[in-house]
Protein backbone atom coordinates (compact mmCIF):
# COMPACT_ATOMS: atom_id res chain seq x y z
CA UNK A 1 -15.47 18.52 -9.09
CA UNK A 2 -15.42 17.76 -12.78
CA UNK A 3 -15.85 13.67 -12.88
CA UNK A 4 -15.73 11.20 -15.96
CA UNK A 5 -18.02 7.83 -16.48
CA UNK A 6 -15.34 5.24 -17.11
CA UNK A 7 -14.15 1.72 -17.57
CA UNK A 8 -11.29 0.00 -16.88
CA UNK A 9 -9.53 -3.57 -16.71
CA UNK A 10 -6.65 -5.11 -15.15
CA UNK A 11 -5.24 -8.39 -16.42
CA UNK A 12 -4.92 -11.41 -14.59
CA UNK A 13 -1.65 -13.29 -14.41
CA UNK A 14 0.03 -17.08 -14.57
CA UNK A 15 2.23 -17.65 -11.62
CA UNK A 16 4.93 -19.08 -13.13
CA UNK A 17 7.22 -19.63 -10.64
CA UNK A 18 8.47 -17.74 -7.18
CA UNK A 19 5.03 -18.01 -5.96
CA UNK A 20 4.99 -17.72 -2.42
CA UNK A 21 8.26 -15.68 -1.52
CA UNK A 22 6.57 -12.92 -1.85
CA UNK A 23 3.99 -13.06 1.34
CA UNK A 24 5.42 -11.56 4.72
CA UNK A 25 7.66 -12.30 6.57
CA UNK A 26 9.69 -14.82 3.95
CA UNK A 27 9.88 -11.84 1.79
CA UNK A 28 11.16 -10.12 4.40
CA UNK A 29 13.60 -12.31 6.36
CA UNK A 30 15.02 -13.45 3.10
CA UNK A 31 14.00 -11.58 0.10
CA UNK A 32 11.31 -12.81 -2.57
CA UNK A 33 11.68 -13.20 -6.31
CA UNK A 34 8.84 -14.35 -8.61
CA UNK A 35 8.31 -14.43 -12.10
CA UNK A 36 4.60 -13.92 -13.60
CA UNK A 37 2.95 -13.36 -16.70
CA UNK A 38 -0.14 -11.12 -17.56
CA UNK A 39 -2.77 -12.98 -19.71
CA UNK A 40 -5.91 -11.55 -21.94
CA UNK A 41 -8.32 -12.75 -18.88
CA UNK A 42 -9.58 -9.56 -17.25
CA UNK A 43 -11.48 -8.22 -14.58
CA UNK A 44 -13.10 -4.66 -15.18
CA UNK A 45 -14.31 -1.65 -13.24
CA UNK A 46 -17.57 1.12 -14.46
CA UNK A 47 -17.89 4.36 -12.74
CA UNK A 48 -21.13 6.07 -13.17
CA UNK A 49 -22.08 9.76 -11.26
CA UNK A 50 -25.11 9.30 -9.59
CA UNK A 51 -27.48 12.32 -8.24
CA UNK A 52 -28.87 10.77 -5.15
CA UNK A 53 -27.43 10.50 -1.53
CA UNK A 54 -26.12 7.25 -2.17
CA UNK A 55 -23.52 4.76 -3.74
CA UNK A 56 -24.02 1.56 -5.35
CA UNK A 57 -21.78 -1.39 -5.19
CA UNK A 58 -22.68 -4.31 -7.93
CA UNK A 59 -20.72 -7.05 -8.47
CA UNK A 60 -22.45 -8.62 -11.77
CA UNK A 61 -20.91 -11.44 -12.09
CA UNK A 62 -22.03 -12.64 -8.19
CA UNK A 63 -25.05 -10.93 -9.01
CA UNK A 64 -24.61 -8.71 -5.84
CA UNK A 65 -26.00 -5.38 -5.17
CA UNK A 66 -25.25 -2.75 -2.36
CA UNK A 67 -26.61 0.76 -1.70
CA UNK A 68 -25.53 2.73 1.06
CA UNK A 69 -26.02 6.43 2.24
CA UNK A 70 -22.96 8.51 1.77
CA UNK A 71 -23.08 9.57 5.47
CA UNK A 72 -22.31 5.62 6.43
CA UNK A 73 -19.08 4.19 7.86
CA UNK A 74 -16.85 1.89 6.58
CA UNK A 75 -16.32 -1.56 8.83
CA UNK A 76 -13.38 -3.29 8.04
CA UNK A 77 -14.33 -6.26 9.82
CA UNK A 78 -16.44 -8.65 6.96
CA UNK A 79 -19.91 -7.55 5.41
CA UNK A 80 -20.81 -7.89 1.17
CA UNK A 81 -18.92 -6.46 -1.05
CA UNK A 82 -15.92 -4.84 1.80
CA UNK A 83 -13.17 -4.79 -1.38
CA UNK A 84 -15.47 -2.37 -3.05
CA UNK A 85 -16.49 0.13 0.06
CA UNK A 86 -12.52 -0.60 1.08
CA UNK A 87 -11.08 0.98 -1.94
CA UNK A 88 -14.29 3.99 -2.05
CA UNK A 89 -13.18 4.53 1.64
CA UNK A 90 -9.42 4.83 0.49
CA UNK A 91 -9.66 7.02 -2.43
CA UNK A 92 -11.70 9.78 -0.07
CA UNK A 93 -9.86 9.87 2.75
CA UNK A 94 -6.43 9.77 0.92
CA UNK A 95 -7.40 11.65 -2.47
CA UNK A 96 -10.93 13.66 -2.36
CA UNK A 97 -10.20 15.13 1.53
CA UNK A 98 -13.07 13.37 2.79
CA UNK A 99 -15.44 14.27 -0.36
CA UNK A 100 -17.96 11.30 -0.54
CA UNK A 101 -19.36 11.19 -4.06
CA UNK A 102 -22.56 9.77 -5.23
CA UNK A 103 -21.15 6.92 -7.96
CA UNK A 104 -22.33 3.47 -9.06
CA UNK A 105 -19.19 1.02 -9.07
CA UNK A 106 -20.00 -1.91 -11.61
CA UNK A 107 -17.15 -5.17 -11.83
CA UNK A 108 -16.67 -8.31 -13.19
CA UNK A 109 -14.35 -10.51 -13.64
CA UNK A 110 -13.28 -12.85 -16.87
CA UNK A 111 -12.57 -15.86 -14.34
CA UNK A 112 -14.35 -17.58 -11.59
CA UNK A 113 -13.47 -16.84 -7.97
CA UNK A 114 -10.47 -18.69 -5.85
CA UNK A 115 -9.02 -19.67 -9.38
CA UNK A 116 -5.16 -18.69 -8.18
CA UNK A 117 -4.81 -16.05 -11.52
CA UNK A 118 -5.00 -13.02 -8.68
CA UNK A 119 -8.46 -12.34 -9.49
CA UNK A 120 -9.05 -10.34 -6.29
CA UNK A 121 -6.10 -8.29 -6.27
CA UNK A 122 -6.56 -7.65 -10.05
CA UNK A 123 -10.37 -6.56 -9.15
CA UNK A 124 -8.83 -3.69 -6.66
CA UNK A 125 -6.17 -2.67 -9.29
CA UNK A 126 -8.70 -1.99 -11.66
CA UNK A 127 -10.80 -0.28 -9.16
CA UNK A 128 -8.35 2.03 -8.41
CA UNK A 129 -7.54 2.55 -11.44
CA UNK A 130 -11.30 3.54 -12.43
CA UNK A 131 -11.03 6.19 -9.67
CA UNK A 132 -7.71 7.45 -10.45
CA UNK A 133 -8.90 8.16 -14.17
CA UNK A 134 -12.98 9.22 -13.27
CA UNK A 135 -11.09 11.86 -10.56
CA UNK A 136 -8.14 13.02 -12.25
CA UNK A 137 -6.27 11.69 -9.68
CA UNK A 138 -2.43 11.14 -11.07
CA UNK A 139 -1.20 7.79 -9.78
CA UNK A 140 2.12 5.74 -11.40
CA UNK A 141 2.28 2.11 -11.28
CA UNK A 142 4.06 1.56 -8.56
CA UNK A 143 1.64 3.73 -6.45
CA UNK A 144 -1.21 1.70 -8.39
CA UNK A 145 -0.35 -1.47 -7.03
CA UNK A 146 1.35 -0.48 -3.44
CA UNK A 147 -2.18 1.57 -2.67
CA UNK A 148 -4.07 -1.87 -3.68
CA UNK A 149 -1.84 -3.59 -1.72
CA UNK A 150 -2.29 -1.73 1.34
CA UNK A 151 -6.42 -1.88 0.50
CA UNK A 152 -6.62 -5.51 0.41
CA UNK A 153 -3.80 -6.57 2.60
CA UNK A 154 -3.98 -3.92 5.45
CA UNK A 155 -7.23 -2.20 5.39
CA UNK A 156 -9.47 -5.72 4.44
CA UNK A 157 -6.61 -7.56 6.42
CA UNK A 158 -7.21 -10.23 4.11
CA UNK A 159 -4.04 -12.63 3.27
CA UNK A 160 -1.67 -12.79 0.25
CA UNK A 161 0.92 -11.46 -1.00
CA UNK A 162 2.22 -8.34 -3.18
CA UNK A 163 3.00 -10.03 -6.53
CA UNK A 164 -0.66 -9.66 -7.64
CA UNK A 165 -1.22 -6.13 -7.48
CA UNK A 166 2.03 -5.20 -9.44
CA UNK A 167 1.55 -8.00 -11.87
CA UNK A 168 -1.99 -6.53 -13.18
CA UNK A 169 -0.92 -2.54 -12.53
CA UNK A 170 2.20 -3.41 -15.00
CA UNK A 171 1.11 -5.79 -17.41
CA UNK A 172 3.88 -8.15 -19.42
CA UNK A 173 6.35 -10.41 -18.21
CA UNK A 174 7.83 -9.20 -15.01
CA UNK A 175 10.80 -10.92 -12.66
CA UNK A 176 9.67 -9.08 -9.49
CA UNK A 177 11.97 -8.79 -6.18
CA UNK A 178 10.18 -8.39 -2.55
CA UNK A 179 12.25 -7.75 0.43
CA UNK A 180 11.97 -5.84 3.77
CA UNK A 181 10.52 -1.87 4.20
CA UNK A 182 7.98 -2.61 1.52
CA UNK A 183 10.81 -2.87 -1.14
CA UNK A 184 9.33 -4.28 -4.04
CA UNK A 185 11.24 -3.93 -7.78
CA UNK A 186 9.76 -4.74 -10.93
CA UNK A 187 11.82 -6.00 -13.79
CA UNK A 188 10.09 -5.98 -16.84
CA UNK A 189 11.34 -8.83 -19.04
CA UNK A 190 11.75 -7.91 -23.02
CA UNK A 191 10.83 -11.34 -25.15
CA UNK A 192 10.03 -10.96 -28.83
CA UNK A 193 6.87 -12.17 -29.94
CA UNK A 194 8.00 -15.41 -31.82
CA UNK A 195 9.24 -16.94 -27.98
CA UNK A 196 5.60 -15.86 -26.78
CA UNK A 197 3.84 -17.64 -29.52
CA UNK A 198 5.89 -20.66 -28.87
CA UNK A 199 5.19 -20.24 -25.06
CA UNK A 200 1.82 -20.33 -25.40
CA UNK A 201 1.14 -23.21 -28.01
CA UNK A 202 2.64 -25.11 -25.40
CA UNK A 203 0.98 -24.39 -22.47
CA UNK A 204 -3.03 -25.46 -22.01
CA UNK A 205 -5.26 -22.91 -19.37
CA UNK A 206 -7.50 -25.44 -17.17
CA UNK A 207 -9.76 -24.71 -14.55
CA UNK A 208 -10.01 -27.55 -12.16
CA UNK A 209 -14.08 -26.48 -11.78
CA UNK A 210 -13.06 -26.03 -7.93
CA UNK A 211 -12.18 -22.79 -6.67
CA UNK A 212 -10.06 -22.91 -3.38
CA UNK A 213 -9.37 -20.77 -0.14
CA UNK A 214 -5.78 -19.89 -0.18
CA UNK A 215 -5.59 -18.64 3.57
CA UNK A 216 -5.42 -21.63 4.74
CA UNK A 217 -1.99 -22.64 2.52
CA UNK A 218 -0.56 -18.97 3.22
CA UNK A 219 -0.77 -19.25 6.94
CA UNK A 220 1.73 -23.12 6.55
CA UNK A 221 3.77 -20.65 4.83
CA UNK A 222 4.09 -18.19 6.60
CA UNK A 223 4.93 -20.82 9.54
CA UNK A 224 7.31 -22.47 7.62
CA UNK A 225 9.47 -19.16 7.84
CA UNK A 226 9.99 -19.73 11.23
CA UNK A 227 11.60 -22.86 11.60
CA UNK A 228 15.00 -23.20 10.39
CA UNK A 229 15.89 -25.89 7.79
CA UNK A 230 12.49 -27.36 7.83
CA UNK A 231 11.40 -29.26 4.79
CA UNK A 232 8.71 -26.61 3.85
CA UNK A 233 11.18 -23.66 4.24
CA UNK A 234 13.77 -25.11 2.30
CA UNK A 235 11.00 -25.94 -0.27
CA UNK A 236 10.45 -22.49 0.06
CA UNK A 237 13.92 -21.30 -1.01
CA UNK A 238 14.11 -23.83 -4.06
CA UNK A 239 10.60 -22.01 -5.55
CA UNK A 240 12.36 -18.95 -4.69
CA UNK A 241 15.30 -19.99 -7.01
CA UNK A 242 13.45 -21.11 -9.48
CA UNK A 243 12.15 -17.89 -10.40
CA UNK A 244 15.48 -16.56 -10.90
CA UNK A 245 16.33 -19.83 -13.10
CA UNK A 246 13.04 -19.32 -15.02
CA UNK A 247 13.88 -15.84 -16.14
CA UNK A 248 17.07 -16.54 -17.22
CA UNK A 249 16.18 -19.37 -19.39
CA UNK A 250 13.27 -17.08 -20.79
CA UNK A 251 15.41 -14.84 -21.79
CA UNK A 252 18.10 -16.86 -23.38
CA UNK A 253 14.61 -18.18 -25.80
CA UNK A 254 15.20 -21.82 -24.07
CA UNK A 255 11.51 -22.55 -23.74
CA UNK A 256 11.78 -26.22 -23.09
CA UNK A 257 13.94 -25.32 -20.10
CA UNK A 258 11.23 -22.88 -19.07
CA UNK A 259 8.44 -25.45 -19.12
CA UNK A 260 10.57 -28.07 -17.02
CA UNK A 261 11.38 -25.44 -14.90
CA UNK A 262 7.59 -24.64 -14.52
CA UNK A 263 6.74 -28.38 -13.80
CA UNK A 264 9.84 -29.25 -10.94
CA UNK A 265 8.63 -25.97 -9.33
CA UNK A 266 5.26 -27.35 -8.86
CA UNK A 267 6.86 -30.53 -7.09
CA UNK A 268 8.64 -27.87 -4.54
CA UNK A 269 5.66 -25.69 -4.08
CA UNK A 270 3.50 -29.06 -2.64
CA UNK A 271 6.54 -29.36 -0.02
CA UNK A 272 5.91 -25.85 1.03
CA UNK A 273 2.68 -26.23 2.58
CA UNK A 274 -0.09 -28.72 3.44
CA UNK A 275 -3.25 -28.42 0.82
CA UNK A 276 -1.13 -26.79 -1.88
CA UNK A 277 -2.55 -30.41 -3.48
CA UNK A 278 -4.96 -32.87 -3.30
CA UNK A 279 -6.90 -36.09 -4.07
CA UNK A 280 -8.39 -34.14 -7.33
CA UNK A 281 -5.97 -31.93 -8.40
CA UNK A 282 -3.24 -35.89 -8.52
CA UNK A 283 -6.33 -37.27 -10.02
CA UNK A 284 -5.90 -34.84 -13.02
CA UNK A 285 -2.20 -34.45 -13.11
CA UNK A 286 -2.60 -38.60 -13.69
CA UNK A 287 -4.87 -38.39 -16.60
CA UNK A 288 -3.18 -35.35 -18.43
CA UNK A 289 -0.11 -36.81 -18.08
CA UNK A 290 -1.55 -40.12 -19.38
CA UNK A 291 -2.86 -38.56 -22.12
CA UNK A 292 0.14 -37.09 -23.34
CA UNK A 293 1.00 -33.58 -21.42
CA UNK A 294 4.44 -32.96 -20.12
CA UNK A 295 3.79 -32.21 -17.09
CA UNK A 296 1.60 -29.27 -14.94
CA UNK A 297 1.57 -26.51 -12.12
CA UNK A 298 -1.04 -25.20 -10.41
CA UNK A 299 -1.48 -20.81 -10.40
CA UNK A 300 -1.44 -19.31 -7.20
CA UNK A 301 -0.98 -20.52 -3.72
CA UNK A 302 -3.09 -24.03 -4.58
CA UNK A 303 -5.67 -26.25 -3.19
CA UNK A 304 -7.68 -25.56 -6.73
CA UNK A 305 -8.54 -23.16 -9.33
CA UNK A 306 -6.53 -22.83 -12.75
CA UNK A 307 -4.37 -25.21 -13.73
CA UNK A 308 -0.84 -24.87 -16.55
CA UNK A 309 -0.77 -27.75 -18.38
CA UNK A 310 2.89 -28.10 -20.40
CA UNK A 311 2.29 -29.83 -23.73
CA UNK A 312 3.16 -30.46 -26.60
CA UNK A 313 1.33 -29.10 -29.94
CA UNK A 314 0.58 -32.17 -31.14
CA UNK A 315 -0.46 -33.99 -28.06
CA UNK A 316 -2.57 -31.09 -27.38
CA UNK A 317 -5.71 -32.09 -28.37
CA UNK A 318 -5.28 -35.65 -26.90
CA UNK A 319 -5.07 -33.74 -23.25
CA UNK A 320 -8.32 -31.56 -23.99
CA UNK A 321 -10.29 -34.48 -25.23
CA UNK A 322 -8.80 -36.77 -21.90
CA UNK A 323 -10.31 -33.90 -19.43
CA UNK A 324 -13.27 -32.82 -21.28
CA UNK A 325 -15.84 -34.63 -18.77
CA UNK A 326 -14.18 -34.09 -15.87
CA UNK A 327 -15.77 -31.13 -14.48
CA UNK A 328 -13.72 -28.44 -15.84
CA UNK A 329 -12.83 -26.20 -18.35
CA UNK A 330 -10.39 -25.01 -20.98
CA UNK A 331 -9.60 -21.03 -20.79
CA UNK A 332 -8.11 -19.75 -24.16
CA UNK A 333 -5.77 -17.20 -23.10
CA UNK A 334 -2.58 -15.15 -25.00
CA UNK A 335 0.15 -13.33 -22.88
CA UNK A 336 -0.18 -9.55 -23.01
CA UNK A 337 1.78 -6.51 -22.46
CA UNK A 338 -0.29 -4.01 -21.19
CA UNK A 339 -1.21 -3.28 -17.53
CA UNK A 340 -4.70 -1.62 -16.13
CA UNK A 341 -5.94 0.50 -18.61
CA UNK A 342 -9.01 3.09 -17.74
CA UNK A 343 -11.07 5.44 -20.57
CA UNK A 344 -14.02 7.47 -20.36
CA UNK A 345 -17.11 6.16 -21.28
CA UNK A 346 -18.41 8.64 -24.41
């Protein structure tokens, strides 16, 4: 079997609004939309043949390291590194008929862990990706991101939902729709690059310092589905509509509509579930605020991680200097349009 040394990367993405509807069984029961962004934060995947009887797992950035025989079994149950022996596992049984090759699998990632930019999801896209391109395997986007899905959702039975996995196969800006029978359709949105720029000077990239566990928040989801006309479920239907708001006032170039759109939604989203907020995340929302910023939203289900800051141009340096000593960090970012992208290493 004729197998390329490669790279690849898969871009991490803003939740902008919609968040949520997509995890079973609200997507489901009542259909999900959510609107996303892909930003120039990464996390990347190196295949390497080996000649030995074994495969290495590293994870650089967590400075982990894992070598196994070939002839072991995969337990989906917990142990290091199970995203990278989940998606080896996959790509044998499903694509190489069982073949177990001899590879070293190198990642890292351009943002911390638990940061709510889809860093784990985007981690197996690019995997699979890496595999797809280093065995000649031929895989679309769509089956990119529904075979990551079913890794990390199914196989690692770890929580979330899909939006992840389709926002870092695809790339862009992308109005997604999630309903029942694993429907999932991506709309790519078309925005000329004078709205991005103007997007983007108004928007600050802040990582609280904390990471967070986002189980936790998806399981009050996921129970807020279940009773009727509850606060959080009808919390749940207003982030649902703002997505579809969002994307129309994205594409009509109305981003001051957009960014008070991104800020109410934030308000709904801490309805939706217990944890989605805290002590520290209202402590900074106060001082940013104070210092001149618009208002904020946290990315991703909550509880921590990176935080989109809506401000002005010329109050944004007021807001950096305000949080500079508070235990975070400022992330430069730009919006992108491509999705996972794999080469061969030369």
């Amino acid at each position: 079997m004729d197998i390329k040394n490669c790279h690849s990367k898969a871009p991490l993405r803003l939740g902008l609004a919609g968040g949520g509807t997509d995890v079973s069984p609200y997507s489901e029961v009542f259909g999900g939309h959510v609107l996303n962004a892909a930003i120039s934060l990464y996390t990347h995947c190196q295949i390497q043949l080996l000649n030995t009887a074994n495969i290495q797992f590293i994870a650089s950035d967590f400075d982990q390291f894992l070598e196994i025989p070939l002839t072991s079994s995969f337990n989906p149950n917990g142990g290091p590194l199970i995203l990278h022996r989940a998606v080896y596992e996959s790509i044998s049984r499903r694509f190489l008929n069982g073949y177990r090759p001899s590879i070293k699998v190198t990642t890292y990632s351009d943002a911390p862990p638990g940061s709510g930019v889809g860093s784990s999801s985007s981690l197996v896209v690019a995997m699979v990706k890496a595999y797809s391109h280093s065995f000649n395997i031929a895989l679309g986007e769509y089956d990119i991101a529904h075979l990551a899905y079913e890794i990390e959702r199914c196989d690692c039975q770890l929580a979330g939902g899909k939006q992840d996995q389709y926002a870092a196969t695809f790339g862009g800006f992308n109005f997604m729709e999630f309903g029942a029978k694993d429907h999932v359709l991506v709309n790519p949105l078309r925005l000329n690059r004078e709205l991005i720029n103007d997007f983007e000077s108004r928007l600050l990239l802040y990582y609280t310092g904390r990471s967070r566990e986002s189980a936790n928040i998806i399981r009050d989801q996921i129970a807020a589905t279940s009773k009727s006309n509850s606060d959080a479920l009808n919390a749940m239907h207003s982030i649902k509509q703002s997505a579809a708001r969002m994307k129309e006032a994205l594409l009509r170039g109305e981003i001051s509509n957009v960014l008070d759109l991104l800020c109410s939604s934030w308000h709904d989203k801490k309805r939706a579930a217990a944890g989605i907020s805290n002590p520290h995340i209202e402590e900074l929302a106060a001082i940013a605020i104070g210092a001149g910023a618009d208002g904020l939203k946290i990315s991703g289900a909550g509880g921590g991680g990176f935080m989109m800051i809506s401000v002005r141009p010329e109050m944004r340096f007021s807001v950096i200097r305000s949080m500079e000593s508070l235990g975070g960090s400022f992330f430069p970012f730009n919006f992108i349009s491509e999705g996972a992208q794999a080469w061969t290493l030369k």
